[in-house]
C-alpha atoms as a PDB file:
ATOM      1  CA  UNK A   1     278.972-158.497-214.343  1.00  0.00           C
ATOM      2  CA  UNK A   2     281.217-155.621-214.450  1.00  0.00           C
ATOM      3  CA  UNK A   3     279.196-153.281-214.005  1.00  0.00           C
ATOM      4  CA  UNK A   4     278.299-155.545-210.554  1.00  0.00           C
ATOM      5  CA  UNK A   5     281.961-155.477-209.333  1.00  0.00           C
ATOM      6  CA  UNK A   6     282.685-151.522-209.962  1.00  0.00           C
ATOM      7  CA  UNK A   7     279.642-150.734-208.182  1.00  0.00           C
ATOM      8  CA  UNK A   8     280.579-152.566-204.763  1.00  0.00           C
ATOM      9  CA  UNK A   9     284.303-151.048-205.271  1.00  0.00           C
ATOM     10  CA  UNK A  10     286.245-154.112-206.190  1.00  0.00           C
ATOM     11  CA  UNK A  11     289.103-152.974-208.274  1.00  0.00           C
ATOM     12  CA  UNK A  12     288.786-154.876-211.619  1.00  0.00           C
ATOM     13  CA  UNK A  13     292.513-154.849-213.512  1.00  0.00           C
ATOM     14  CA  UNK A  14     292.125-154.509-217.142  1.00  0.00           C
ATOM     15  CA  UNK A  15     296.168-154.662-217.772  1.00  0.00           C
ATOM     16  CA  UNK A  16     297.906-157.211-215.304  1.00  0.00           C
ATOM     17  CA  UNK A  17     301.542-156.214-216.390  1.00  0.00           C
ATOM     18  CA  UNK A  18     300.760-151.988-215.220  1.00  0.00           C
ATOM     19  CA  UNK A  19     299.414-153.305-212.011  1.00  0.00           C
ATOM     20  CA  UNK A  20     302.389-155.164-210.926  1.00  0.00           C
ATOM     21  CA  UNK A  21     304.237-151.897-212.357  1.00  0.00           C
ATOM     22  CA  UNK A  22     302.454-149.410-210.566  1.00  0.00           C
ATOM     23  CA  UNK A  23     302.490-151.537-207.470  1.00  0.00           C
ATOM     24  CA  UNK A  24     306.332-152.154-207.728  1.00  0.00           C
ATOM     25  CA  UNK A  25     306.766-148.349-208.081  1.00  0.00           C
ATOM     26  CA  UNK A  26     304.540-147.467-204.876  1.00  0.00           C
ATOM     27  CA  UNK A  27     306.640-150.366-202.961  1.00  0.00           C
ATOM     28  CA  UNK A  28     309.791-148.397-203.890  1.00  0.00           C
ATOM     29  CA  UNK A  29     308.355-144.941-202.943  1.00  0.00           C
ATOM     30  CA  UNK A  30     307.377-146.697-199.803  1.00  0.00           C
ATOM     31  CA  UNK A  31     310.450-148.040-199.120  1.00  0.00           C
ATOM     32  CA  UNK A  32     312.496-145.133-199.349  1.00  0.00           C
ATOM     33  CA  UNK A  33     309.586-142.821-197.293  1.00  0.00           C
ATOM     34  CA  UNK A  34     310.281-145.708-193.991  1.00  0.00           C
ATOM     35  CA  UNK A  35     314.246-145.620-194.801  1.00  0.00           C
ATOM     36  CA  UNK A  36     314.115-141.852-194.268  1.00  0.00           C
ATOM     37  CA  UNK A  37     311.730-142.263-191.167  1.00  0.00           C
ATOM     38  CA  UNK A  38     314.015-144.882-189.765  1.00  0.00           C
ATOM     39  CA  UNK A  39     317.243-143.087-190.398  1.00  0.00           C
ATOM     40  CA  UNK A  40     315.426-139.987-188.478  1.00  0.00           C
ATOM     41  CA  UNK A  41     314.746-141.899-185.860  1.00  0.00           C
ATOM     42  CA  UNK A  42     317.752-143.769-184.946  1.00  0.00           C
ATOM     43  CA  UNK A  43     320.045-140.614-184.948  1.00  0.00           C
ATOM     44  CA  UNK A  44     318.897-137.521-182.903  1.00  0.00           C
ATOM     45  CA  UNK A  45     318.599-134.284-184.078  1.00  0.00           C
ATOM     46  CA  UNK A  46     321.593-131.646-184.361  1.00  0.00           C
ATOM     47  CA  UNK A  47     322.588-129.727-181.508  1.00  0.00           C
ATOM     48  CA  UNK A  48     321.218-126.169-182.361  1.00  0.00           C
ATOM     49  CA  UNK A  49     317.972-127.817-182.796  1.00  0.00           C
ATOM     50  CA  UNK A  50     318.197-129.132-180.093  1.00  0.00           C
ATOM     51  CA  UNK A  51     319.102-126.056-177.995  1.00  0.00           C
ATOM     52  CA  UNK A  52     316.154-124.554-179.574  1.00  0.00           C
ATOM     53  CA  UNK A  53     313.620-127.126-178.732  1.00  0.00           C
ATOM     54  CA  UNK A  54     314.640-126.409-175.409  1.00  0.00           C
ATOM     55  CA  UNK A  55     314.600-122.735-175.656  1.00  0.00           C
ATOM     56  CA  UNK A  56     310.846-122.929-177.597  1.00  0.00           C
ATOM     57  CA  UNK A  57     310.052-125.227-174.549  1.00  0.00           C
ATOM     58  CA  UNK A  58     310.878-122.610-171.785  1.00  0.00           C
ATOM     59  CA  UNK A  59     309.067-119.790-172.945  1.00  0.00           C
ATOM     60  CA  UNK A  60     306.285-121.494-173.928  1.00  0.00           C
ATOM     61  CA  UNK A  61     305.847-122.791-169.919  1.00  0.00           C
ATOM     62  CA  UNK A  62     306.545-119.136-168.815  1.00  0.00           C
ATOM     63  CA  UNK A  63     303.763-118.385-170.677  1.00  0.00           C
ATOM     64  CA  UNK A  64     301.134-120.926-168.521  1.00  0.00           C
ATOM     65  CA  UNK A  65     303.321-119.019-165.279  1.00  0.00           C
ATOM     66  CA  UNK A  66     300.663-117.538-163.011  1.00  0.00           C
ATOM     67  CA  UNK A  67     302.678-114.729-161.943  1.00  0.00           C
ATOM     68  CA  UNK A  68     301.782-113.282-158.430  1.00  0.00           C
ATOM     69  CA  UNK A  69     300.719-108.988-158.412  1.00  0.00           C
ATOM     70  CA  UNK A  70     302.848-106.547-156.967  1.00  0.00           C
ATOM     71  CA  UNK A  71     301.380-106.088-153.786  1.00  0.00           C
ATOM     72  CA  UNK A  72     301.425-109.728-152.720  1.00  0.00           C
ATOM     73  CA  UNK A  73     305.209-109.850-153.921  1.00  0.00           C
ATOM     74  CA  UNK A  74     305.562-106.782-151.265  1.00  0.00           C
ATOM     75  CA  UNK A  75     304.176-108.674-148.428  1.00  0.00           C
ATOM     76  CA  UNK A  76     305.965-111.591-148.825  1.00  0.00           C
ATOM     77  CA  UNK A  77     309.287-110.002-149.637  1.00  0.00           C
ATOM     78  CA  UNK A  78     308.287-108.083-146.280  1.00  0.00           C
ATOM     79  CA  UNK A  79     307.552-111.610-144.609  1.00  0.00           C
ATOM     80  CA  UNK A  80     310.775-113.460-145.815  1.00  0.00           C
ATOM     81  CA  UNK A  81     313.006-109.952-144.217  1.00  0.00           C
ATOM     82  CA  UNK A  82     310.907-110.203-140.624  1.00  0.00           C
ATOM     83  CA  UNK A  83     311.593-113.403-140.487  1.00  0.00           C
ATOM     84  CA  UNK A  84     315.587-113.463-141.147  1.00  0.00           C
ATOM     85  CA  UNK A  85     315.267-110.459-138.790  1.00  0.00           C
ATOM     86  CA  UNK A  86     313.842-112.078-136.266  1.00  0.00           C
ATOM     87  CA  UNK A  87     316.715-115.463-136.329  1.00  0.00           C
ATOM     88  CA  UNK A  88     319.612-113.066-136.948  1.00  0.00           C
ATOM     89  CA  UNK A  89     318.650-111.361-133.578  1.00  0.00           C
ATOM     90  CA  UNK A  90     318.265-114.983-131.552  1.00  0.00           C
ATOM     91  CA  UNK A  91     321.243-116.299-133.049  1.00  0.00           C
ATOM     92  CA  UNK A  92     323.713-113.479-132.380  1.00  0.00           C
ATOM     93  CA  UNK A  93     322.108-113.308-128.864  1.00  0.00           C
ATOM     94  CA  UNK A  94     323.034-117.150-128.761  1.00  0.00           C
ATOM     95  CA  UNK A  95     326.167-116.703-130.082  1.00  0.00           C
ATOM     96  CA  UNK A  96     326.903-113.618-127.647  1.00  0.00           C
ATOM     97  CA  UNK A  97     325.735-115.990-124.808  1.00  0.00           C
ATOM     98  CA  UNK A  98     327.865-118.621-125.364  1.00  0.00           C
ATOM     99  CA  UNK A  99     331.278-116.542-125.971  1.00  0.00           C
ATOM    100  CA  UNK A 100     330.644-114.941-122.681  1.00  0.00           C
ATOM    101  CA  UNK A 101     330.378-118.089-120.753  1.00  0.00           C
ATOM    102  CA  UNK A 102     333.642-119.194-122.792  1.00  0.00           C
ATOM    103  CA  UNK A 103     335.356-116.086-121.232  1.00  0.00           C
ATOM    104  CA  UNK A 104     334.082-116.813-117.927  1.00  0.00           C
ATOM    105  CA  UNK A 105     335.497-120.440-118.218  1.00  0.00           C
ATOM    106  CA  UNK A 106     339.173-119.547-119.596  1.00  0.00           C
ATOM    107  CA  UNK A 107     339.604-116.715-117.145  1.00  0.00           C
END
């Protein structure tokens, strides 16, 4: 009948005092492994860690960055400058506008 019970992989205690002892010992070990985890994760982690979590975090999305070539850069840079170009001349020709008609209404 042994035999029977060790084949289907029921445990079959031949000493019930070093049971309770070995499973008293694996509470404690447990006990102190979840007073660790919960004291870890109540508190947060120090500051420089912290800082370099952060730090680990930025570089690491740089990295999935699809950076543009040079020659697109170029144009655009080139579009961005046309285009302030092109509002610096209407507004200082708005501006120039509008003190002249000032002038010709103080006069």
């Amino acid at each position: 009948m042994d035999n029977k019970k060790s084949a289907q992989g029921d445990f079959i205690d031949t000493n019930p005092a070093e049971a309770q002892k070995e499973q008293k010992e694996l509470k404690e070990q447990n006990d102190k492994k979840y007073a660790k985890n919960a004291k870890k994760k109540n508190g947060k982690p120090g500051l420089f860690k912290r800082i370099g979590a952060k730090i680990k975090d930025v570089f690491s999305e740089l990295k999935k960055v699809s950076w543009p070539t040079f020659p697109k850069v170029v144009k655009k840079t080139g579009v961005v400058i046309v285009v302030v170009l092109a509002f610096l001349v209407v507004i200082t020709a708005f501006d120039y506008g509008l003190g002249q008609l000032l002038n010709l209404l103080y006069k």
